[in-house]
PDB file of N, CA and C in Angstrom:
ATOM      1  N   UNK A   1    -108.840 -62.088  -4.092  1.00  0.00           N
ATOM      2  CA  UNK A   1    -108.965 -60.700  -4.497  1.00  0.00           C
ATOM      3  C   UNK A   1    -107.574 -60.090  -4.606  1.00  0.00           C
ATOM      4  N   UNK A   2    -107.502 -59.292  -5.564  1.00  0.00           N
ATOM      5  CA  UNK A   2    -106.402 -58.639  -5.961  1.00  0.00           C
ATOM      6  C   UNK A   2    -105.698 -57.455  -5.175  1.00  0.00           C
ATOM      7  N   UNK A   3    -104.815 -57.348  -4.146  1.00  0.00           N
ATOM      8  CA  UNK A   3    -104.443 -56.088  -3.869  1.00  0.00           C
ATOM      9  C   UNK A   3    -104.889 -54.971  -4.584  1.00  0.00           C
ATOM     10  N   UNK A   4    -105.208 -53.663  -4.372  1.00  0.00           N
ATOM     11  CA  UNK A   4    -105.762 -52.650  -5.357  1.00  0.00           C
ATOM     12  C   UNK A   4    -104.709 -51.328  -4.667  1.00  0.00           C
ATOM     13  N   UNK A   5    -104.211 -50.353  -5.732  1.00  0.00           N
ATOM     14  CA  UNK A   5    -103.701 -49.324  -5.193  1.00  0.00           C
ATOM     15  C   UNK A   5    -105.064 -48.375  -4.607  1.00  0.00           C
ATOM     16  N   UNK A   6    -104.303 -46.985  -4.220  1.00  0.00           N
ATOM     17  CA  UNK A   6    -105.413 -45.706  -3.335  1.00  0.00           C
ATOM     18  C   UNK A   6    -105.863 -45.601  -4.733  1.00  0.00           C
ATOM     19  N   UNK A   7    -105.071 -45.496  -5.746  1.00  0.00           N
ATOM     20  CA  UNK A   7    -106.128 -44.391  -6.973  1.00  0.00           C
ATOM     21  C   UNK A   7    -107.264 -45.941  -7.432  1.00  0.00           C
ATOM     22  N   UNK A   8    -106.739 -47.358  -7.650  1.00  0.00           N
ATOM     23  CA  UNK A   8    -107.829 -47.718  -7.387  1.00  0.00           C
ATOM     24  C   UNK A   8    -109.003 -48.340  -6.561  1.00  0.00           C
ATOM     25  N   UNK A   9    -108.703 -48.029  -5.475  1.00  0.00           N
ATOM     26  CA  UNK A   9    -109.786 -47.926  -4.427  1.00  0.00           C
ATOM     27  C   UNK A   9    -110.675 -46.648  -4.692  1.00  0.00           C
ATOM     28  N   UNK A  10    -110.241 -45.707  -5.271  1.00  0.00           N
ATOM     29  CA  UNK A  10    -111.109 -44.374  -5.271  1.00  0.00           C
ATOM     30  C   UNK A  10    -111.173 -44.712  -6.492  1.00  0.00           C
ATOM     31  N   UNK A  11    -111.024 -45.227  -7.950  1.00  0.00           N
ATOM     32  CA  UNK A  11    -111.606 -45.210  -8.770  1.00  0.00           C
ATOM     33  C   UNK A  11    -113.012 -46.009  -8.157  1.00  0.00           C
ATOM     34  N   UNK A  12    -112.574 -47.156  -7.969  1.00  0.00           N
ATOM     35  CA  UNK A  12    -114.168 -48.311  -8.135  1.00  0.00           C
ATOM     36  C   UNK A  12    -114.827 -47.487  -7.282  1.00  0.00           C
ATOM     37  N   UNK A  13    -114.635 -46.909  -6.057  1.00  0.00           N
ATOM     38  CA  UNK A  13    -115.937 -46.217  -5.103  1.00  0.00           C
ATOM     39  C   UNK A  13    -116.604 -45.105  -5.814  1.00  0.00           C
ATOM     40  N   UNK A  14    -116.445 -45.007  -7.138  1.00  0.00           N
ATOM     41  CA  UNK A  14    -116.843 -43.420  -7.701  1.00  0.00           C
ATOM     42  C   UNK A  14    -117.151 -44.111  -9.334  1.00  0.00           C
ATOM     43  N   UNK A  15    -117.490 -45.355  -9.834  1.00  0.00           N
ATOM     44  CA  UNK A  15    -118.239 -45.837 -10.676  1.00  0.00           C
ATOM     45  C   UNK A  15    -119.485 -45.914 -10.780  1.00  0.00           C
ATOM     46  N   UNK A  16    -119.978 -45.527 -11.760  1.00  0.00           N
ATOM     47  CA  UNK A  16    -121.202 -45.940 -11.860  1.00  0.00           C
ATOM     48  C   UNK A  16    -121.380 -46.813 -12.797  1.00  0.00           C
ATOM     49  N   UNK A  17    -120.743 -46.385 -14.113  1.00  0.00           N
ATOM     50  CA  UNK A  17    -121.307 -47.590 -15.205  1.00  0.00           C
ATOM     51  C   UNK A  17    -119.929 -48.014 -15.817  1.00  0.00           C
ATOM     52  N   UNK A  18    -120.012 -49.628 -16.275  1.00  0.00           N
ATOM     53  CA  UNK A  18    -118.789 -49.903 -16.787  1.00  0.00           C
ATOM     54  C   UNK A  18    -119.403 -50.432 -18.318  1.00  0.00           C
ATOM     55  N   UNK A  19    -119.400 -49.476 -19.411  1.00  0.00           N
ATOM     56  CA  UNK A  19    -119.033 -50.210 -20.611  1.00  0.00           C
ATOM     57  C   UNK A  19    -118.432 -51.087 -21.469  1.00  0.00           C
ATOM     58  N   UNK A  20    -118.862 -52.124 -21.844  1.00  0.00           N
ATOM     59  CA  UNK A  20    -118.117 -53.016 -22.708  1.00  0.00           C
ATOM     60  C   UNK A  20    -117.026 -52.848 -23.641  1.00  0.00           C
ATOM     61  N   UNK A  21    -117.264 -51.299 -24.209  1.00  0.00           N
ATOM     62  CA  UNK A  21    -116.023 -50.631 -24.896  1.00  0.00           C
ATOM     63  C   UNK A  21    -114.668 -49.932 -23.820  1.00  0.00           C
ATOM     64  N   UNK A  22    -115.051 -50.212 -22.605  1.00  0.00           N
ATOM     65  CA  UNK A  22    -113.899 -49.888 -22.064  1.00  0.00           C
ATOM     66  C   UNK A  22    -113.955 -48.842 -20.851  1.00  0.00           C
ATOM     67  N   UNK A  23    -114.781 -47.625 -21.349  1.00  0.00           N
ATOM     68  CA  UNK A  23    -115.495 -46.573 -21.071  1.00  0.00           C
ATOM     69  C   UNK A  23    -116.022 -47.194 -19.641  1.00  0.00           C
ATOM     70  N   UNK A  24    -115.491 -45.471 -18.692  1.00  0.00           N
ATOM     71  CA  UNK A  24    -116.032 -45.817 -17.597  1.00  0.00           C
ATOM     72  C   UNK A  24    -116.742 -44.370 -17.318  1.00  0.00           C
ATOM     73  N   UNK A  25    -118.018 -44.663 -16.488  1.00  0.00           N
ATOM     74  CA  UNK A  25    -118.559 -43.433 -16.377  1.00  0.00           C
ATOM     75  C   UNK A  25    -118.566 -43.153 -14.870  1.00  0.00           C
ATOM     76  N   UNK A  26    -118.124 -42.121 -13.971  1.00  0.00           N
ATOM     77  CA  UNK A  26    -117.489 -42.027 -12.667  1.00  0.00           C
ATOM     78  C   UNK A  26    -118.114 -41.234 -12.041  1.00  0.00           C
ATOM     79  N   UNK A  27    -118.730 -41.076 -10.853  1.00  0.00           N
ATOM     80  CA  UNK A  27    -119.293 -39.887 -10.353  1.00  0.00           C
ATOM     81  C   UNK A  27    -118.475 -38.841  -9.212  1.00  0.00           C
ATOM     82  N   UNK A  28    -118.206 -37.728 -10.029  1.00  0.00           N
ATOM     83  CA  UNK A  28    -117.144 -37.027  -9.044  1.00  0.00           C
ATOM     84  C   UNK A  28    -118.064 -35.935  -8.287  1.00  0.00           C
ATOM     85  N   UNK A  29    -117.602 -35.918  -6.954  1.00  0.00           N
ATOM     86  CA  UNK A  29    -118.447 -35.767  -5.904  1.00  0.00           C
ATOM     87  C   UNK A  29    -117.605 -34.114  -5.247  1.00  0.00           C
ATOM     88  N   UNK A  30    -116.284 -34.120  -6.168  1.00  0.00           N
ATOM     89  CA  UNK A  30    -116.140 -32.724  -5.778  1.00  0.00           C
ATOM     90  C   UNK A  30    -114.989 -32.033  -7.142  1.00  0.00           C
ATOM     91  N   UNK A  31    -115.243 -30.464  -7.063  1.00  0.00           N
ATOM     92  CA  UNK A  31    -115.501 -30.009  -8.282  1.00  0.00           C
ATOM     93  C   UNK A  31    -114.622 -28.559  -8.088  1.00  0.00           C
ATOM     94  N   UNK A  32    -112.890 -28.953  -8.095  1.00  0.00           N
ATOM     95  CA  UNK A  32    -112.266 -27.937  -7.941  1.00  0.00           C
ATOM     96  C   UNK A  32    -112.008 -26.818  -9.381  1.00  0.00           C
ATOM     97  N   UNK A  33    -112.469 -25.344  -8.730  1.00  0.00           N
ATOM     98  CA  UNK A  33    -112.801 -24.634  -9.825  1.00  0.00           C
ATOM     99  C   UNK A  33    -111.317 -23.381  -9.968  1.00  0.00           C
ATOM    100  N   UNK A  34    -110.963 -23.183 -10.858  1.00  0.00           N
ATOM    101  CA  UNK A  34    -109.483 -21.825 -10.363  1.00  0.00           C
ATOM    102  C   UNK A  34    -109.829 -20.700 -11.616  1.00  0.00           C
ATOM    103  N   UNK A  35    -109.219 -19.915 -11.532  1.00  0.00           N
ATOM    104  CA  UNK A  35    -109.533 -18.451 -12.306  1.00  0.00           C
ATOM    105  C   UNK A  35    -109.011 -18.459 -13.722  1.00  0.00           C
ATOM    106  N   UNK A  36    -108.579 -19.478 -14.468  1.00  0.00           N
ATOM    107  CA  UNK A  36    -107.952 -19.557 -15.397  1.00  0.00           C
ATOM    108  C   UNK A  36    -108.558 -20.153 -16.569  1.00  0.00           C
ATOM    109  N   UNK A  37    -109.081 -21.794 -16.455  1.00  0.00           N
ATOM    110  CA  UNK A  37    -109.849 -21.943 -17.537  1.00  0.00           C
ATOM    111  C   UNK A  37    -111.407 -22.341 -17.126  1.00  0.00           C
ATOM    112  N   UNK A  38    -111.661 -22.043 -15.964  1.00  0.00           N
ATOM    113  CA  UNK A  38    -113.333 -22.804 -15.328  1.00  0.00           C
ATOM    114  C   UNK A  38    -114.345 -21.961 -16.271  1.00  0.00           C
ATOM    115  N   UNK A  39    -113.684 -20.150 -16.417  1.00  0.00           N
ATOM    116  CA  UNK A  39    -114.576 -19.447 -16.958  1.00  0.00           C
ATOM    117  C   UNK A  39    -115.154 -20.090 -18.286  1.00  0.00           C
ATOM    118  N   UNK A  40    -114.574 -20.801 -19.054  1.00  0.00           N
ATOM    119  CA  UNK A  40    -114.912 -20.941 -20.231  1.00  0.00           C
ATOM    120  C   UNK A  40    -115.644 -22.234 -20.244  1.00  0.00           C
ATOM    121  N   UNK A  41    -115.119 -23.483 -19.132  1.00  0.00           N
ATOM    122  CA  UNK A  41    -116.152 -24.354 -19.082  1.00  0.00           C
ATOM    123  C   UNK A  41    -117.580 -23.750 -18.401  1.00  0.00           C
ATOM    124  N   UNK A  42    -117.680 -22.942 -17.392  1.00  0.00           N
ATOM    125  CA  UNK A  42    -119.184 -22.142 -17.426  1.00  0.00           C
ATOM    126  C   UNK A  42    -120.025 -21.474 -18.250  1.00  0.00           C
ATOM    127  N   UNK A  43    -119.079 -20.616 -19.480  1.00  0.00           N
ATOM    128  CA  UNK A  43    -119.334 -20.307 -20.265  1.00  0.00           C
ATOM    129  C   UNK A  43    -119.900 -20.978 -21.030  1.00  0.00           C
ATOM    130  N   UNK A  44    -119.704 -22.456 -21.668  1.00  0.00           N
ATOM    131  CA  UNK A  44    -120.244 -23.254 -22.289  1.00  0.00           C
ATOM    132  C   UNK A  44    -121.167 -23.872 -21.591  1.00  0.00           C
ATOM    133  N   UNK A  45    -121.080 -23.926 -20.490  1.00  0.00           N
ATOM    134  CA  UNK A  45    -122.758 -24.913 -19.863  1.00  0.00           C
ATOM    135  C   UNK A  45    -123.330 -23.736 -20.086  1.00  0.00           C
ATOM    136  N   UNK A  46    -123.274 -22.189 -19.916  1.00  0.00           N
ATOM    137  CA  UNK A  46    -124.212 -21.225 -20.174  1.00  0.00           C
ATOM    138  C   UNK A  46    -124.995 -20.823 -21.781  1.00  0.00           C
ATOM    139  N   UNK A  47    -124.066 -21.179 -22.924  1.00  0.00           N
ATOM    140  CA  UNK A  47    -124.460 -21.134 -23.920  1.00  0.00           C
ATOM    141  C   UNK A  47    -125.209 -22.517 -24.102  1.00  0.00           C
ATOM    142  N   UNK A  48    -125.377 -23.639 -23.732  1.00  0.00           N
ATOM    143  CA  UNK A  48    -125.493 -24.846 -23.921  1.00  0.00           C
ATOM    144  C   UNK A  48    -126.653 -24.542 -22.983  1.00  0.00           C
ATOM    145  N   UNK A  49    -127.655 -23.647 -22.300  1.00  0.00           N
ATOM    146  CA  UNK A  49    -128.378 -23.609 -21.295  1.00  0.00           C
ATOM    147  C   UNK A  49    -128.942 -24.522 -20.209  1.00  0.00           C
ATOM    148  N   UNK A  50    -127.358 -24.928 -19.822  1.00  0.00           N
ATOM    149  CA  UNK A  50    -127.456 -25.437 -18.527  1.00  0.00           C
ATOM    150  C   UNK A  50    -126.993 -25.038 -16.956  1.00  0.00           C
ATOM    151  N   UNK A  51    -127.347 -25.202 -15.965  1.00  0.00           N
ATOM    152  CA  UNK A  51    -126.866 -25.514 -15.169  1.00  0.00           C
ATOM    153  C   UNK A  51    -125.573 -26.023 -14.395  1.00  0.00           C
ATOM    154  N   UNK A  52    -124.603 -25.434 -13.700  1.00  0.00           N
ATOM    155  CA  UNK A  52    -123.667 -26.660 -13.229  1.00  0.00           C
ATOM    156  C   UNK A  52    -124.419 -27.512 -12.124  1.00  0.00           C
ATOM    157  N   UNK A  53    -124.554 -29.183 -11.633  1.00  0.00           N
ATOM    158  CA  UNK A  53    -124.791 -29.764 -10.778  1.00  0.00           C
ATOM    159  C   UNK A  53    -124.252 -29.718  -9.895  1.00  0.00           C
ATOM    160  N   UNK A  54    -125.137 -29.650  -8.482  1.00  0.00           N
ATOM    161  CA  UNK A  54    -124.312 -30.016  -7.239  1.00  0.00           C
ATOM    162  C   UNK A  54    -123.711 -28.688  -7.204  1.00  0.00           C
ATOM    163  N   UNK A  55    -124.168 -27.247  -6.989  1.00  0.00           N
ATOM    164  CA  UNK A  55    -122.944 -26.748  -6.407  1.00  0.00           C
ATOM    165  C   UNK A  55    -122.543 -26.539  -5.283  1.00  0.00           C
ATOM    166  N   UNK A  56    -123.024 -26.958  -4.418  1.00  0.00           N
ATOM    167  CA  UNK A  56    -122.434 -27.103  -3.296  1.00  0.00           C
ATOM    168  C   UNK A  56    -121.217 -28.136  -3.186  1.00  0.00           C
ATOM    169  N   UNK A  57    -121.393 -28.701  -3.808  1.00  0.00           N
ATOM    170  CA  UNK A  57    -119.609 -29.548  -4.076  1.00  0.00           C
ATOM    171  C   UNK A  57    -118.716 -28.814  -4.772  1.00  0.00           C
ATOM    172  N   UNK A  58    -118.615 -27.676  -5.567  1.00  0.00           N
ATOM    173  CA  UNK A  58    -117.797 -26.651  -5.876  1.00  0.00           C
ATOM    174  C   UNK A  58    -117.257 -25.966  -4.936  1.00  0.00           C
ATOM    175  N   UNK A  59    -115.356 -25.811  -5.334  1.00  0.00           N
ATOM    176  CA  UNK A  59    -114.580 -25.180  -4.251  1.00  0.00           C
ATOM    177  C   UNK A  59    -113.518 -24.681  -5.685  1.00  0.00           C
ATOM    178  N   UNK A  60    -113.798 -23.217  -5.664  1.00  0.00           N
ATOM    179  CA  UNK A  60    -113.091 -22.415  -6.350  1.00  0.00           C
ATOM    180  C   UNK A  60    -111.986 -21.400  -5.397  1.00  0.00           C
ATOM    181  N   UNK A  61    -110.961 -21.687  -5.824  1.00  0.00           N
ATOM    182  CA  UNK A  61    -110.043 -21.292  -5.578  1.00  0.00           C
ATOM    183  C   UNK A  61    -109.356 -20.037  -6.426  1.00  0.00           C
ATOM    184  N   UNK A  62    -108.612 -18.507  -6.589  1.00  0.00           N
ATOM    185  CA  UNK A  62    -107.463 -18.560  -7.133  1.00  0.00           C
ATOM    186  C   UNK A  62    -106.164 -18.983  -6.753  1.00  0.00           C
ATOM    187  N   UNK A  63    -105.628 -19.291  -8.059  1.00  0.00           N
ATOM    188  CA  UNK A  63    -104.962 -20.046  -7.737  1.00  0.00           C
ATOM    189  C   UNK A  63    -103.561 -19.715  -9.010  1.00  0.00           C
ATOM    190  N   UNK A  64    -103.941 -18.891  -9.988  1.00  0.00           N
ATOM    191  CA  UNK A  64    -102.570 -18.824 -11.209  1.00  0.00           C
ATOM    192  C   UNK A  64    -101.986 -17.371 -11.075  1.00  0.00           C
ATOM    193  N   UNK A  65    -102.917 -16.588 -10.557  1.00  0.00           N
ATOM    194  CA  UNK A  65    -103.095 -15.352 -11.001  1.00  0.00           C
ATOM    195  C   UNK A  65    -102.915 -14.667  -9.451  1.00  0.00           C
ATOM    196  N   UNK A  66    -102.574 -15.015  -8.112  1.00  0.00           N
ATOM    197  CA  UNK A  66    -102.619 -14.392  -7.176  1.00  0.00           C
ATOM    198  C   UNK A  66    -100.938 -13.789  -7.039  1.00  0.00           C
ATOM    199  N   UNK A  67    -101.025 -12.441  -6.413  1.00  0.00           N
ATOM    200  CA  UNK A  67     -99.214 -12.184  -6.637  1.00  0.00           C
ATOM    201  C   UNK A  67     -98.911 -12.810  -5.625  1.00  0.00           C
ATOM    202  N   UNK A  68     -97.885 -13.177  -5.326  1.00  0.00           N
ATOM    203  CA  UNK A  68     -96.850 -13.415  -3.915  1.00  0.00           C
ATOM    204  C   UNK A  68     -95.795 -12.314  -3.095  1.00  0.00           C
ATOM    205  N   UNK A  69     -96.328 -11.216  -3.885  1.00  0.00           N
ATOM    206  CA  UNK A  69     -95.668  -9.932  -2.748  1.00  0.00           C
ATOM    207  C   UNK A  69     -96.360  -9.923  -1.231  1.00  0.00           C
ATOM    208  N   UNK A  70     -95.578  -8.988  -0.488  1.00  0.00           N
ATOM    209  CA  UNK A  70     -96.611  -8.740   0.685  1.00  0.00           C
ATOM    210  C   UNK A  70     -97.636  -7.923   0.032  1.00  0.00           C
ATOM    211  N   UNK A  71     -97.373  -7.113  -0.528  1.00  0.00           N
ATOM    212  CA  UNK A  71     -98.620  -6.095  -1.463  1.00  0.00           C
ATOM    213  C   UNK A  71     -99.488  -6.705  -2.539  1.00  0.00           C
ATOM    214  N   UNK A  72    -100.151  -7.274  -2.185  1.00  0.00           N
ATOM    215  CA  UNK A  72    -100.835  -7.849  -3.460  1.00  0.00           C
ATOM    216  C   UNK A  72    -102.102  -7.419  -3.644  1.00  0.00           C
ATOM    217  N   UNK A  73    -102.180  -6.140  -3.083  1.00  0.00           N
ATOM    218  CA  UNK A  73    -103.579  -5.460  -3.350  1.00  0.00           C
ATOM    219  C   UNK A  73    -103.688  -4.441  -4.812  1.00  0.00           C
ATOM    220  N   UNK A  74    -102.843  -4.804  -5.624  1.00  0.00           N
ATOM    221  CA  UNK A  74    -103.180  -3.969  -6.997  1.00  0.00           C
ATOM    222  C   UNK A  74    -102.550  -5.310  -7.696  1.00  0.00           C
ATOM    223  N   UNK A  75    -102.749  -5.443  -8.659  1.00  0.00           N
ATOM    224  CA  UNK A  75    -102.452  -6.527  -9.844  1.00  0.00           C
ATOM    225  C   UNK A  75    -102.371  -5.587 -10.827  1.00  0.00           C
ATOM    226  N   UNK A  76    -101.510  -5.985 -11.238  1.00  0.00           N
ATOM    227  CA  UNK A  76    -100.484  -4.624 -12.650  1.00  0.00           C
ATOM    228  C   UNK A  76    -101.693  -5.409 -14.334  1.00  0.00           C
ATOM    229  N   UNK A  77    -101.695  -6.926 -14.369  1.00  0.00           N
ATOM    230  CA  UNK A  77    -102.194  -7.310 -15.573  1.00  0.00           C
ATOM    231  C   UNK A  77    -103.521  -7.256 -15.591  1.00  0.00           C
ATOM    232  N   UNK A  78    -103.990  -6.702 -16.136  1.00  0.00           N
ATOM    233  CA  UNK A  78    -105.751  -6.360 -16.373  1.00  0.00           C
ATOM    234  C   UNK A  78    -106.129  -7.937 -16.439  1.00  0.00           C
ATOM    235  N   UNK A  79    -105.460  -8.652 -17.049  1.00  0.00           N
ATOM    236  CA  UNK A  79    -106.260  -9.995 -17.658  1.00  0.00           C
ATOM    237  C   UNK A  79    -106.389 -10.732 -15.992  1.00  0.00           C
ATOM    238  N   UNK A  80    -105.456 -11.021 -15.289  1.00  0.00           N
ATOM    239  CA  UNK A  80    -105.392 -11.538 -14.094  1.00  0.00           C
ATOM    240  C   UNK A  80    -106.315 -10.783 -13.175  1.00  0.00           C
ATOM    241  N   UNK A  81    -106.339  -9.123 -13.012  1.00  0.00           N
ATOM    242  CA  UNK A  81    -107.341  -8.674 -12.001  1.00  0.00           C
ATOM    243  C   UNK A  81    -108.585  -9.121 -12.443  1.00  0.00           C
ATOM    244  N   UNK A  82    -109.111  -9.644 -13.971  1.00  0.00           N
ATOM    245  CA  UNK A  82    -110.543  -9.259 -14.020  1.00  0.00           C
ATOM    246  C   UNK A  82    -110.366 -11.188 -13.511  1.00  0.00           C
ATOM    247  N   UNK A  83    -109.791 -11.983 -13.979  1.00  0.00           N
ATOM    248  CA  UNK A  83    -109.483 -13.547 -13.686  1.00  0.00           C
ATOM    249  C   UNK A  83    -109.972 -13.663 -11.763  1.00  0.00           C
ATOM    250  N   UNK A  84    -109.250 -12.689 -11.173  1.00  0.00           N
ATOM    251  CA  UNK A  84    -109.327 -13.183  -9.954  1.00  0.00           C
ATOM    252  C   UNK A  84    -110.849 -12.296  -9.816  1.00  0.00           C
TER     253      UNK A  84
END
């Protein structure tokens, strides 16, 4: 058996199907979400009338849009207050 690095030890434990074209289909078991582009992937499972799976494996964070003053209780950019 072949030595394997960490990324692939955590690839093969998170396979499910291996295609002949190459294609691997992976099951990810956790589902980090941030204020910047998640809205629009929800947005599309919502027009697409679905569901997200599993949310209890979702951990949304902000994360682009938070200030780093000690005062960070007003946000000056409308686009970032409505984001966070």
């Amino acid at each position: 058996m072949n030595p394997q690095t960490l990324y692939d030890k955590l690839w093969n434990q998170h396979v499910v199907y291996n295609d002949d074209n190459g294609t691997t289909l992976i099951y990810i078991d956790r589902h980090l979400v941030h204020e910047v582009t998640s809205p629009q992937a929800f947005e599309g499972l919502h027009l697409a009338g679905r569901q997200p799976w599993r949310k209890d494996s979702m951990l949304a964070v902000p994360d682009h849009n938070v200030p780093t003053t000690v005062d960070n209780s007003e946000i000056d950019d409308p686009v970032s207050r409505l984001q966070i």
